[in-house]
N, C-alpha and C. Protein backbone atom coordinates (compact mmCIF):
# COMPACT_ATOMS: atom_id res chain seq x y z
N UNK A 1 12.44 25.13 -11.30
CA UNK A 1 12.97 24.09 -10.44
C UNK A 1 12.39 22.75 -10.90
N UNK A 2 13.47 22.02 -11.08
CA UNK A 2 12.98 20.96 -11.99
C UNK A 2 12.76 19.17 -10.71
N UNK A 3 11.85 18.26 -10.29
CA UNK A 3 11.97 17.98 -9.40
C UNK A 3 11.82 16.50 -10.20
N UNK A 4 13.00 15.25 -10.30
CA UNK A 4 13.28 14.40 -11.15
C UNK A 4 12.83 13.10 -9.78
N UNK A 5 12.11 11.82 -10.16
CA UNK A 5 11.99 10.43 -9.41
C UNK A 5 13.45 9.78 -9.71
N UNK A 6 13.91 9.30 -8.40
CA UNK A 6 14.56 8.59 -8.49
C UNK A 6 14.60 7.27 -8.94
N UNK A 7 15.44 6.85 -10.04
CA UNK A 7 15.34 5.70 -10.62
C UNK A 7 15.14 4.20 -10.21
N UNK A 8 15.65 4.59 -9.41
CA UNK A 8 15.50 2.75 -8.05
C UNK A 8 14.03 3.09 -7.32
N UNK A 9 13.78 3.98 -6.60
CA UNK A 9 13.06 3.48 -5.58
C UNK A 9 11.87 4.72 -5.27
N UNK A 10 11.88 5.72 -6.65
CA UNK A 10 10.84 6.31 -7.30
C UNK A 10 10.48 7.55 -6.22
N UNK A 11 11.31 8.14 -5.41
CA UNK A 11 10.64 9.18 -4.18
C UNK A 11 11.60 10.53 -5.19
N UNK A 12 11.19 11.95 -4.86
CA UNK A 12 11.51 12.78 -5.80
C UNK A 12 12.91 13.20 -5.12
N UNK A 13 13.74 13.97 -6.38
CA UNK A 13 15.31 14.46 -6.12
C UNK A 13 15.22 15.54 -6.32
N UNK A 14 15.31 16.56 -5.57
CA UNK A 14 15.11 18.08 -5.29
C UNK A 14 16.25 18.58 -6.13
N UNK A 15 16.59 19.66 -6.76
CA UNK A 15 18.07 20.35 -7.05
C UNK A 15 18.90 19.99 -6.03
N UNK A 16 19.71 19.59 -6.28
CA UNK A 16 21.52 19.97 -6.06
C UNK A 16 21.65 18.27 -4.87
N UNK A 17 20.51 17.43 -5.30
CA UNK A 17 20.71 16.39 -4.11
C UNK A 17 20.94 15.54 -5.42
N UNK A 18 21.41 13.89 -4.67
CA UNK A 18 21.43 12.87 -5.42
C UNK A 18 22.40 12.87 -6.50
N UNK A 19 22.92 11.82 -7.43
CA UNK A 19 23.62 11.58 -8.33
C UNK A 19 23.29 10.97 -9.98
N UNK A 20 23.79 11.44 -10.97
CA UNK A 20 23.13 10.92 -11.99
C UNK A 20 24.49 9.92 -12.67
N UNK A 21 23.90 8.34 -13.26
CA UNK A 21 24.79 7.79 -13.58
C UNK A 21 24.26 7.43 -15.22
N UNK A 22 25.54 7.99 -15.80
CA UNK A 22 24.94 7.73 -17.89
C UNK A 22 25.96 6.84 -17.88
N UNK A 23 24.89 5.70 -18.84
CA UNK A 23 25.58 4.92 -19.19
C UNK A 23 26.44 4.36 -20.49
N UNK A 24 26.56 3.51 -21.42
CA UNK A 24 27.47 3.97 -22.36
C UNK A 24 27.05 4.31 -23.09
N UNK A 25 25.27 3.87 -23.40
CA UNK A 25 24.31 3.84 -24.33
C UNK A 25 23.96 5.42 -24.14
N UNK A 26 24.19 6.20 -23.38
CA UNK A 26 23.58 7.49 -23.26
C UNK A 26 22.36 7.75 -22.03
N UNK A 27 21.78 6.64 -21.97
CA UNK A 27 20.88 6.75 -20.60
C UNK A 27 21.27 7.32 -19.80
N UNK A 28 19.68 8.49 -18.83
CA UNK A 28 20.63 9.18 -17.96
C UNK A 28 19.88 8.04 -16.82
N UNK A 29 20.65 8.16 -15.36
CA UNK A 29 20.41 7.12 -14.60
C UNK A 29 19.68 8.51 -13.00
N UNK A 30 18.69 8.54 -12.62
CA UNK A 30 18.91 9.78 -11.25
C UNK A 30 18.73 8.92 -10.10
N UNK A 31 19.58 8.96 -8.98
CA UNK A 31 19.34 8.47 -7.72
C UNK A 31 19.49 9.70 -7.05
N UNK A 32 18.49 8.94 -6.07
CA UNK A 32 18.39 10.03 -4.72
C UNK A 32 19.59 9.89 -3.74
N UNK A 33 19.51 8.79 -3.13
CA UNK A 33 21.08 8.50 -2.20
C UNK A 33 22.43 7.57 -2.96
N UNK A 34 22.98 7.16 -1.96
CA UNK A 34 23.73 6.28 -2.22
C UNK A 34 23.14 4.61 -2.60
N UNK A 35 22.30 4.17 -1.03
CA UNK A 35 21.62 3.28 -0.99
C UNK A 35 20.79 3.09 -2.53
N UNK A 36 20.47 3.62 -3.54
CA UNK A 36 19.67 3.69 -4.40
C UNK A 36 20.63 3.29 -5.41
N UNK A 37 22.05 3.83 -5.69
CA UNK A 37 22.74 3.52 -6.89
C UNK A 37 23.54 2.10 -6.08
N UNK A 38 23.84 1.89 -5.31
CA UNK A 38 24.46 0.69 -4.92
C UNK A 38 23.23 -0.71 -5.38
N UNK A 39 22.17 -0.20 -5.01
CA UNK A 39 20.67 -1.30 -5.06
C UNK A 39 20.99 -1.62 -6.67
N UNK A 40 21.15 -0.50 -7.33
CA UNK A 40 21.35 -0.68 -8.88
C UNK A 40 22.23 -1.29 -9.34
N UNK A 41 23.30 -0.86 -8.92
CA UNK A 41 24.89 -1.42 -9.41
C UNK A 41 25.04 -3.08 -9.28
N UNK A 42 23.97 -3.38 -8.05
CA UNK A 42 24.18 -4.41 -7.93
C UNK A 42 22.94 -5.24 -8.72
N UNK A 43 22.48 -4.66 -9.25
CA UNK A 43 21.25 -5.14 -10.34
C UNK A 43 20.29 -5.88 -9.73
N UNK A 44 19.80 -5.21 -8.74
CA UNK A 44 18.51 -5.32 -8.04
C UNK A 44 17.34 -5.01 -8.66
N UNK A 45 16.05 -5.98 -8.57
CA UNK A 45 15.00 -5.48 -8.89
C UNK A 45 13.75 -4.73 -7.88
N UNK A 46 13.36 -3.04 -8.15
CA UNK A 46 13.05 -2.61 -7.67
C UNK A 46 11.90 -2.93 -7.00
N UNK A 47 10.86 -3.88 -8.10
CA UNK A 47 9.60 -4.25 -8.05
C UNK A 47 10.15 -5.22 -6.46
N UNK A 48 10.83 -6.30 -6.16
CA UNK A 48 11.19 -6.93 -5.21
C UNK A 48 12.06 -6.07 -4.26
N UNK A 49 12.09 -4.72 -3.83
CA UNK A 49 12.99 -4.58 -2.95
C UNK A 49 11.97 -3.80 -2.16
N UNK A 50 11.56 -4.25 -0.93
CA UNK A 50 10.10 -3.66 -0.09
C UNK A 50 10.14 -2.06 -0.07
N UNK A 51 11.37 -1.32 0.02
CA UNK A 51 11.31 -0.01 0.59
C UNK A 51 11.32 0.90 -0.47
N UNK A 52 10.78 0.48 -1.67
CA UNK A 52 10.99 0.52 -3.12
C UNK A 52 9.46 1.28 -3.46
N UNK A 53 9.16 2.74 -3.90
CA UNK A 53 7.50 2.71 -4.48
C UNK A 53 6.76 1.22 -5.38
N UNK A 54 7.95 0.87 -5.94
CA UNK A 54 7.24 0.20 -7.50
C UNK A 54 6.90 -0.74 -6.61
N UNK A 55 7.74 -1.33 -5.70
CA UNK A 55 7.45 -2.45 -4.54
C UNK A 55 6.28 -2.81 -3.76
N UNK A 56 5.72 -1.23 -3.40
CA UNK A 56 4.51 -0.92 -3.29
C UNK A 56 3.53 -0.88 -3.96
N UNK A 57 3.68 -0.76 -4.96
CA UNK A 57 2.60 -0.19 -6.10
C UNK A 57 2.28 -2.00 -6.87
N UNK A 58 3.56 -2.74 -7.22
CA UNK A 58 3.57 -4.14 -7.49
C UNK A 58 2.37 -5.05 -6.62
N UNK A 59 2.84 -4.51 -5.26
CA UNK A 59 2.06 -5.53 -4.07
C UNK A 59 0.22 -4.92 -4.04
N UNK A 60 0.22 -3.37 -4.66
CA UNK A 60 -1.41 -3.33 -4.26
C UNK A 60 -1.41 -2.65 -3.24
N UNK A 61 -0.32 -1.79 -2.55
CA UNK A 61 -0.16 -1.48 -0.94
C UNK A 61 -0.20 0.47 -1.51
N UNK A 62 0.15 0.55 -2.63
CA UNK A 62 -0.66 2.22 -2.84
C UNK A 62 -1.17 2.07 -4.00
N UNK A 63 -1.72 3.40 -4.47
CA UNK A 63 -2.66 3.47 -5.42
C UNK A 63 -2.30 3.91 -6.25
N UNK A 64 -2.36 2.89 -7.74
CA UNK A 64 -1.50 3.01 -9.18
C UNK A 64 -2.53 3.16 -10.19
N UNK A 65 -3.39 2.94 -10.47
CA UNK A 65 -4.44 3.26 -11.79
C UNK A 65 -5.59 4.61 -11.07
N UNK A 66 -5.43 6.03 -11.50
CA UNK A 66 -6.39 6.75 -11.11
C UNK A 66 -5.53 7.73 -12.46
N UNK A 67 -6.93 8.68 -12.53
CA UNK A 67 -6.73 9.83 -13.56
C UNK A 67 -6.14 11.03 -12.97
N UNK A 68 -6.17 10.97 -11.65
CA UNK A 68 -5.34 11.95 -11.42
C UNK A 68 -3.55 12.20 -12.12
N UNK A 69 -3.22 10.99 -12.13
CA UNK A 69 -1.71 10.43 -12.62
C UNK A 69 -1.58 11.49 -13.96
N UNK A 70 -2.13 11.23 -14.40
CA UNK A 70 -2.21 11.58 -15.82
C UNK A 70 -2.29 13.14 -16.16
N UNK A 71 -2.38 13.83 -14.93
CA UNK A 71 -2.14 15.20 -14.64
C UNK A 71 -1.33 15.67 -14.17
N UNK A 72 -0.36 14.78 -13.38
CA UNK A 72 1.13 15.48 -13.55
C UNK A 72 2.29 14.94 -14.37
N UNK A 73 1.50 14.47 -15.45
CA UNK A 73 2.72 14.09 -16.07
C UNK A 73 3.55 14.90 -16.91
N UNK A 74 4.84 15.14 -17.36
CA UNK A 74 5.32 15.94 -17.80
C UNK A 74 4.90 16.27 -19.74
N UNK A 75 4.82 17.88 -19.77
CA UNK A 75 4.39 18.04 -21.03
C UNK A 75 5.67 18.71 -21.85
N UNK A 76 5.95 18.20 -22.88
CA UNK A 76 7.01 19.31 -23.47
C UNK A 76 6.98 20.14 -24.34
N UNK A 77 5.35 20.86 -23.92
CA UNK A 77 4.60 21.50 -25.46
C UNK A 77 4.92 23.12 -24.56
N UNK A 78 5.96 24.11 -25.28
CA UNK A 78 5.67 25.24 -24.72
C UNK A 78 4.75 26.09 -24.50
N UNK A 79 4.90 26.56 -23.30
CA UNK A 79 3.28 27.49 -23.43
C UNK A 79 3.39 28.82 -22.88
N UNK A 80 2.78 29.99 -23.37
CA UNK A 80 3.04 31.39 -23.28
C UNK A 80 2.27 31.87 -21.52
N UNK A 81 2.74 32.39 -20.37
CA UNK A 81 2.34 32.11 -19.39
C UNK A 81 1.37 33.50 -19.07
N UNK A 82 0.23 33.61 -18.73
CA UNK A 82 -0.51 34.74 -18.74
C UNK A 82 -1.05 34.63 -17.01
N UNK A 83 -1.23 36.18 -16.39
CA UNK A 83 -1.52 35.95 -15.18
C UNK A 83 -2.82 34.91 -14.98
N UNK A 84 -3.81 34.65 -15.92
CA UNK A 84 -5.08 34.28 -16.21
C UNK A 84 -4.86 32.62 -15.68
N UNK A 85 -4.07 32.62 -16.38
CA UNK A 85 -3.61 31.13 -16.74
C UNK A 85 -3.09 30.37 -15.45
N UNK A 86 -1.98 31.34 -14.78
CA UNK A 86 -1.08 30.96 -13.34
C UNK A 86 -2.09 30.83 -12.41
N UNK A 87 -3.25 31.97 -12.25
CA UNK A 87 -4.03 31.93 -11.32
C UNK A 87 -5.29 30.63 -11.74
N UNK A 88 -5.39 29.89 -12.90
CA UNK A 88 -6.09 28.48 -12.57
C UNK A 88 -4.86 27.59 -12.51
N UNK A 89 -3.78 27.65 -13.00
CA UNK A 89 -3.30 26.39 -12.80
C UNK A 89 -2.84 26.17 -11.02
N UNK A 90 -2.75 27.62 -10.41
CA UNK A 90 -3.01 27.18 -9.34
C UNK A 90 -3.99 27.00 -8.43
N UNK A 91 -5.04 27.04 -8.37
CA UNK A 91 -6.12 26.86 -8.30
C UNK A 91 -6.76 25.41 -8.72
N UNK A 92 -6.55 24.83 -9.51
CA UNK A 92 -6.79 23.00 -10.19
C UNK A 92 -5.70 22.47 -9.64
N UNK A 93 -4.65 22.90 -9.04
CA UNK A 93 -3.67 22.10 -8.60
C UNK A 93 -3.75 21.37 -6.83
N UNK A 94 -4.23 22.93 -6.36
CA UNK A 94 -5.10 22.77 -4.84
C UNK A 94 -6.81 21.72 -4.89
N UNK A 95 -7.14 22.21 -5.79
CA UNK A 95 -8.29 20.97 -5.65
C UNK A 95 -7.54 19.48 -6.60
N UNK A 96 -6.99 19.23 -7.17
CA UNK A 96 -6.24 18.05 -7.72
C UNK A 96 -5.49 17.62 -6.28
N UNK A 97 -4.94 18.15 -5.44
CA UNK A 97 -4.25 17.80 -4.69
C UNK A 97 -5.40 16.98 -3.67
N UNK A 98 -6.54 17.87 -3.05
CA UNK A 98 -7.64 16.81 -2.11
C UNK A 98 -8.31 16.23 -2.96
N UNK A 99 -8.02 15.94 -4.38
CA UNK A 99 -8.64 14.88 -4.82
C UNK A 99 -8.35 13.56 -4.55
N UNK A 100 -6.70 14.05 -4.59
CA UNK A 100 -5.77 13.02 -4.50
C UNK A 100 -5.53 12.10 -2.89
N UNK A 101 -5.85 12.96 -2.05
CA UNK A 101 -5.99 12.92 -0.52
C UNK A 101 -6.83 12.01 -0.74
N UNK A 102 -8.06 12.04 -0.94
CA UNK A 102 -9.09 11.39 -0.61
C UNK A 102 -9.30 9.95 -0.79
N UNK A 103 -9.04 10.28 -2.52
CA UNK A 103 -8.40 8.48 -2.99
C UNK A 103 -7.49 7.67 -2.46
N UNK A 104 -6.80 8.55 -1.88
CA UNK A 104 -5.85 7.72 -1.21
C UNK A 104 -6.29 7.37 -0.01
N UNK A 105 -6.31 7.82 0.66
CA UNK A 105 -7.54 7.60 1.95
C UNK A 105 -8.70 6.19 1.74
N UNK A 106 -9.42 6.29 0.70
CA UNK A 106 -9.82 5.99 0.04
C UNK A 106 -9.76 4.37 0.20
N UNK A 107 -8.21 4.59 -0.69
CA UNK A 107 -7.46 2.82 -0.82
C UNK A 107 -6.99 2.77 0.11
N UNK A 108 -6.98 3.42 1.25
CA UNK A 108 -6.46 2.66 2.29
C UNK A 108 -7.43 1.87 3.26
N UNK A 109 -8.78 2.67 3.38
CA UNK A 109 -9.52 2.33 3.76
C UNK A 109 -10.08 0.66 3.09
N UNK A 110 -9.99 0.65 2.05
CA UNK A 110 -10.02 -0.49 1.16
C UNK A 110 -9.83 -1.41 1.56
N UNK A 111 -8.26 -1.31 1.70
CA UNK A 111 -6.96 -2.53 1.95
C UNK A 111 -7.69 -2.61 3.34
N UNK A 112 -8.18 -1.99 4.40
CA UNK A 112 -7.83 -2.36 5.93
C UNK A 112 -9.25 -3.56 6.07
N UNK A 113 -10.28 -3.18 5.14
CA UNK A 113 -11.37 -4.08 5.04
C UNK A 113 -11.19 -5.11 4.42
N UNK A 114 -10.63 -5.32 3.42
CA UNK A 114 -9.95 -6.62 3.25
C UNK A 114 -8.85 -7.48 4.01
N UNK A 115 -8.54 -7.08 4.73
CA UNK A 115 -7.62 -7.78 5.52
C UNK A 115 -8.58 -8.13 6.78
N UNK A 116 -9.33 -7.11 7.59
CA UNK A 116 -10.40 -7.61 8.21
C UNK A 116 -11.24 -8.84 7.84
N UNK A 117 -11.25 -8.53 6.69
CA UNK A 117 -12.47 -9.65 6.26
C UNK A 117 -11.94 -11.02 6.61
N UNK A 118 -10.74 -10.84 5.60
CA UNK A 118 -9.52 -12.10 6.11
C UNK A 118 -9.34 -12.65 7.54
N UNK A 119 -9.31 -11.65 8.21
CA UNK A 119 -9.14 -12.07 9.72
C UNK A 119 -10.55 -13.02 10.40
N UNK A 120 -11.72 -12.00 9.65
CA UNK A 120 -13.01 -12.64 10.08
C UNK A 120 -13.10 -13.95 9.83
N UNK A 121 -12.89 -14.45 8.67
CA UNK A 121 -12.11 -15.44 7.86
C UNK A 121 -11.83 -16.65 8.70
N UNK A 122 -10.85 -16.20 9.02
CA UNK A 122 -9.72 -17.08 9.69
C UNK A 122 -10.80 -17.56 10.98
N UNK A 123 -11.09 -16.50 11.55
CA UNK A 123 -11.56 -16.54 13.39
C UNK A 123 -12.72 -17.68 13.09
N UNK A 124 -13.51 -17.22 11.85
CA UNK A 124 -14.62 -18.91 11.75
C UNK A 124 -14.38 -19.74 11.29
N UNK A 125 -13.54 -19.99 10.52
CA UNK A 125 -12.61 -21.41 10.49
C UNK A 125 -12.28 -22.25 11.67
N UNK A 126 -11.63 -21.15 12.49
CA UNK A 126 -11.24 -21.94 13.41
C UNK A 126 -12.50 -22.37 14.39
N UNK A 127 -13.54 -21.20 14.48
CA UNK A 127 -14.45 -22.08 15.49
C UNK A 127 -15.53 -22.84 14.78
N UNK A 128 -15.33 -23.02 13.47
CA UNK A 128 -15.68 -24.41 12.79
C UNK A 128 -15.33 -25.42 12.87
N UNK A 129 -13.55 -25.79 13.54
CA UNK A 129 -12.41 -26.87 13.65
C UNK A 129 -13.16 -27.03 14.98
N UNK A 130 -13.73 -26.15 15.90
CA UNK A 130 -13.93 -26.03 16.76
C UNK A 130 -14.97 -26.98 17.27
N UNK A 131 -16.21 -26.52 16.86
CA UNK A 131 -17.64 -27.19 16.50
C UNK A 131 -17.53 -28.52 16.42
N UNK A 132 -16.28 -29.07 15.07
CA UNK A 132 -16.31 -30.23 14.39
C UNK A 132 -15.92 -31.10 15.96
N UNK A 133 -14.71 -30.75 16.53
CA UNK A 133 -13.85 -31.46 17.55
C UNK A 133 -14.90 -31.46 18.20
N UNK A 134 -15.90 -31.28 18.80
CA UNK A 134 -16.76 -31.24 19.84
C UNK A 134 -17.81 -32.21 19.68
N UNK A 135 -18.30 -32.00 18.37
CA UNK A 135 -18.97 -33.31 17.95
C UNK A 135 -18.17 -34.90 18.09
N UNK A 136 -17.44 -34.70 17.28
CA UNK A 136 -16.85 -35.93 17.04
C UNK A 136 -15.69 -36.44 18.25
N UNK A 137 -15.49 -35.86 19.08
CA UNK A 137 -14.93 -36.34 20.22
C UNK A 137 -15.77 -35.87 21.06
N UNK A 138 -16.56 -35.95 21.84
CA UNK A 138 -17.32 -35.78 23.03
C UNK A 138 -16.93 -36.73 24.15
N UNK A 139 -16.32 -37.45 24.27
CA UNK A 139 -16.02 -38.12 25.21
C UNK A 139 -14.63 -38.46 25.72
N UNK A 140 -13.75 -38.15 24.72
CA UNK A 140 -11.89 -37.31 24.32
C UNK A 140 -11.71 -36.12 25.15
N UNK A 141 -12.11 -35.18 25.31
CA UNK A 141 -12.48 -33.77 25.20
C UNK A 141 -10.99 -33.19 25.54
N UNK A 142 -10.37 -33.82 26.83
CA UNK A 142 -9.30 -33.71 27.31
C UNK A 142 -8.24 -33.60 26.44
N UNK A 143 -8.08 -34.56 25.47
CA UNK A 143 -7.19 -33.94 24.80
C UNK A 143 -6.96 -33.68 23.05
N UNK A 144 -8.54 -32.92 23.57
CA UNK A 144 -8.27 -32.10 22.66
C UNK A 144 -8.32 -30.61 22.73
N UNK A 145 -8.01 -30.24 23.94
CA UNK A 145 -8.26 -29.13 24.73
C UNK A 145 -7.27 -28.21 24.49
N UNK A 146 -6.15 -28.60 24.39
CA UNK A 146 -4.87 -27.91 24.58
C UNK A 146 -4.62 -27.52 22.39
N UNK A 147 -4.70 -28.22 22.10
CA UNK A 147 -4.73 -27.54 20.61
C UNK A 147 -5.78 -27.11 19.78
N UNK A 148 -6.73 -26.68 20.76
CA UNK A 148 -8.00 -25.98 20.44
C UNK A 148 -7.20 -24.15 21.16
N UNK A 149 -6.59 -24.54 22.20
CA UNK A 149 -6.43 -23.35 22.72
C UNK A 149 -5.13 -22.64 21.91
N UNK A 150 -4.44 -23.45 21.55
CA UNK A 150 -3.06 -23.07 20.99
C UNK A 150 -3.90 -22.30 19.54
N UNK A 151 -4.75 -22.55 18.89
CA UNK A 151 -5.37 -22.78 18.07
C UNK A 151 -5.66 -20.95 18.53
N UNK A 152 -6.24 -20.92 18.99
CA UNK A 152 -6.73 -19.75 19.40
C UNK A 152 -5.84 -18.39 20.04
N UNK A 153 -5.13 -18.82 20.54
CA UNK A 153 -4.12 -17.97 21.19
C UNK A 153 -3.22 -17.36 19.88
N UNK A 154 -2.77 -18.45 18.74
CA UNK A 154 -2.35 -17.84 17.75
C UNK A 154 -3.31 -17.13 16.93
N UNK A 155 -4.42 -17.58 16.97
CA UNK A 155 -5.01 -16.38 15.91
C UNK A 155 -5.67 -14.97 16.84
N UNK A 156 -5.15 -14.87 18.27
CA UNK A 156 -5.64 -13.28 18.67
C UNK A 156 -3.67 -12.97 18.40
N UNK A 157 -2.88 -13.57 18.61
CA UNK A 157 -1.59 -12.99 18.35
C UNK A 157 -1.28 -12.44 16.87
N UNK A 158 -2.06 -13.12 15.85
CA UNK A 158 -1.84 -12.37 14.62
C UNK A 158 -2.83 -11.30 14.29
N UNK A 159 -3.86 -10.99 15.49
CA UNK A 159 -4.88 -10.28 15.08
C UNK A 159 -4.00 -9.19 16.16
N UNK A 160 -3.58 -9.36 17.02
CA UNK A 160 -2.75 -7.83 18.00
C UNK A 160 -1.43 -7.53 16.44
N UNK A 161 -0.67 -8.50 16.09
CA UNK A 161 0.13 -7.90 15.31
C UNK A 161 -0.82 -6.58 14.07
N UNK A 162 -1.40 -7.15 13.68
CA UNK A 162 -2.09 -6.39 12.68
C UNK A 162 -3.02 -4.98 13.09
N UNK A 163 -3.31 -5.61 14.37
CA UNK A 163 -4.27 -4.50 15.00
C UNK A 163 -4.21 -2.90 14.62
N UNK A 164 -5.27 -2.61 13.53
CA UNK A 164 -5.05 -0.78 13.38
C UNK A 164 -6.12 -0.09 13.88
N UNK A 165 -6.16 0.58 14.32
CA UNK A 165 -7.57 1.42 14.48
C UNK A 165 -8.19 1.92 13.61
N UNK A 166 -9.31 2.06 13.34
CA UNK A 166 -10.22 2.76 11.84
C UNK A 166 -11.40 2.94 12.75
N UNK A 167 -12.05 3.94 11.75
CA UNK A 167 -13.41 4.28 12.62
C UNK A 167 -14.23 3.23 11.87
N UNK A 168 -15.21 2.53 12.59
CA UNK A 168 -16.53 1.94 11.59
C UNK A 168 -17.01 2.67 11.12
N UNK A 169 -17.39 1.86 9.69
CA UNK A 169 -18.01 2.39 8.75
C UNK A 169 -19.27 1.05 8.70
N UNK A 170 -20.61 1.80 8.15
CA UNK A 170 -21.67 0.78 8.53
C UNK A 170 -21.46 -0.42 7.48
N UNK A 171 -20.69 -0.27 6.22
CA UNK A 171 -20.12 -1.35 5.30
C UNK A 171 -19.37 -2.31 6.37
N UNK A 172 -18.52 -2.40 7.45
CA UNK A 172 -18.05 -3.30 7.93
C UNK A 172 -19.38 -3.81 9.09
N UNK A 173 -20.30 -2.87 9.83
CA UNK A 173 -20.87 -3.76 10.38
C UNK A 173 -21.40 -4.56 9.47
N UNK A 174 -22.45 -4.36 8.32
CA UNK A 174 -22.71 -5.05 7.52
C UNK A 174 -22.28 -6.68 7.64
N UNK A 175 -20.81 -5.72 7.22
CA UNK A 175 -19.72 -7.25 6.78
C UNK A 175 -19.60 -8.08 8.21
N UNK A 176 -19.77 -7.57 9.04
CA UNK A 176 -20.02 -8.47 10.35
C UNK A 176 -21.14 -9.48 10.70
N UNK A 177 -22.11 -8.85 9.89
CA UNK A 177 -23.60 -9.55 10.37
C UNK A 177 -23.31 -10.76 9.17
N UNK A 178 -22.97 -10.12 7.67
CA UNK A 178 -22.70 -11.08 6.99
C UNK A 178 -22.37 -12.60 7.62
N UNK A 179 -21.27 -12.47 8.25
CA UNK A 179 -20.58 -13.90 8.48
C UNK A 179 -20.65 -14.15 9.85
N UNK A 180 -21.70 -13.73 10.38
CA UNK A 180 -22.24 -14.11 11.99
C UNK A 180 -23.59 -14.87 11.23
């Protein structure tokens, strides 16, 4: 059972699903749906179309350089199949697989601390704008009250949009004390 990526938007095409389009040059073309050969036809680039792997993989949002890759890639060297043999390749395939879990896990955990950090970021900026207005108008105060708050109200509204749950890890308190 042979299990082929679809050409647009890279998720796998099981037997007897999807469509293949050759072109005059001989290229074979595999899509999974419709949505995938229409994206094409119309000469879309995959790297720019969000719901796209490469789209993902372009932006940094999954994980593209690891050695695991390099273990399922296809070989076209025949090989004589012995029970010896079936029973490790399945066996390296189950531990290759929570290798793969983990890293990924991994980079996700990554990405969510960098965007935290960002947020941390942002939140002392603003009560630096904060600080500054207080000094230098002390006797204004009034109005500068209302775009101190606007000020603030938008940055807990982009911090609920984003809001994920993760367990702490003592690397982020760290990163807390850091910039306190």
């Amino acid at each position: 059972m042979r299990l082929e990526p679809c050409y647009f938007c890279g998720s796998t095409i099981y037997p007897g699903h999807g469509t293949k389009f050759v072109r005059n040059d001989c290229k074979i073309f595999n899509f999974c749906r419709g949505k995938c050969q229409k994206a094409f036809s119309k000469k879309r680039n995959p790297r720019k179309t969000r719901w796209t792997k490469a789209y993902r993989k372009a932006r940094g949002k999954d994980l593209t350089v690891d050695p695991i890759f390099e273990l399922e890639k296809r070989r076209n060297e025949p090989v004589k199949l012995t029970e010896a043999l079936i029973k490790n390749v399945v066996e390296s395939m189950k531990t290759i697989e929570t290798i793969r879990v983990k890293r990924a896990g991994q980079h996700i955990k990554n990405r969510l601390k960098e965007g935290k950090r960002l947020r941390l970021k942002e939140v002392a900026k603003y009560e630096k704008a904060e600080m500054k207005h207080k000094e230098t108008t002390s006797s204004n105060v009034e109005l500068v009250k209302p775009t101190l708050e606007l000020l603030k109200e938008k940055a807990k509204k982009r911090e609920k949009e984003v809001k994920v749950e993760v367990e702490y890890v003592k690397e982020d308190e760290e990163l807390l004390m850091e910039t306190a």
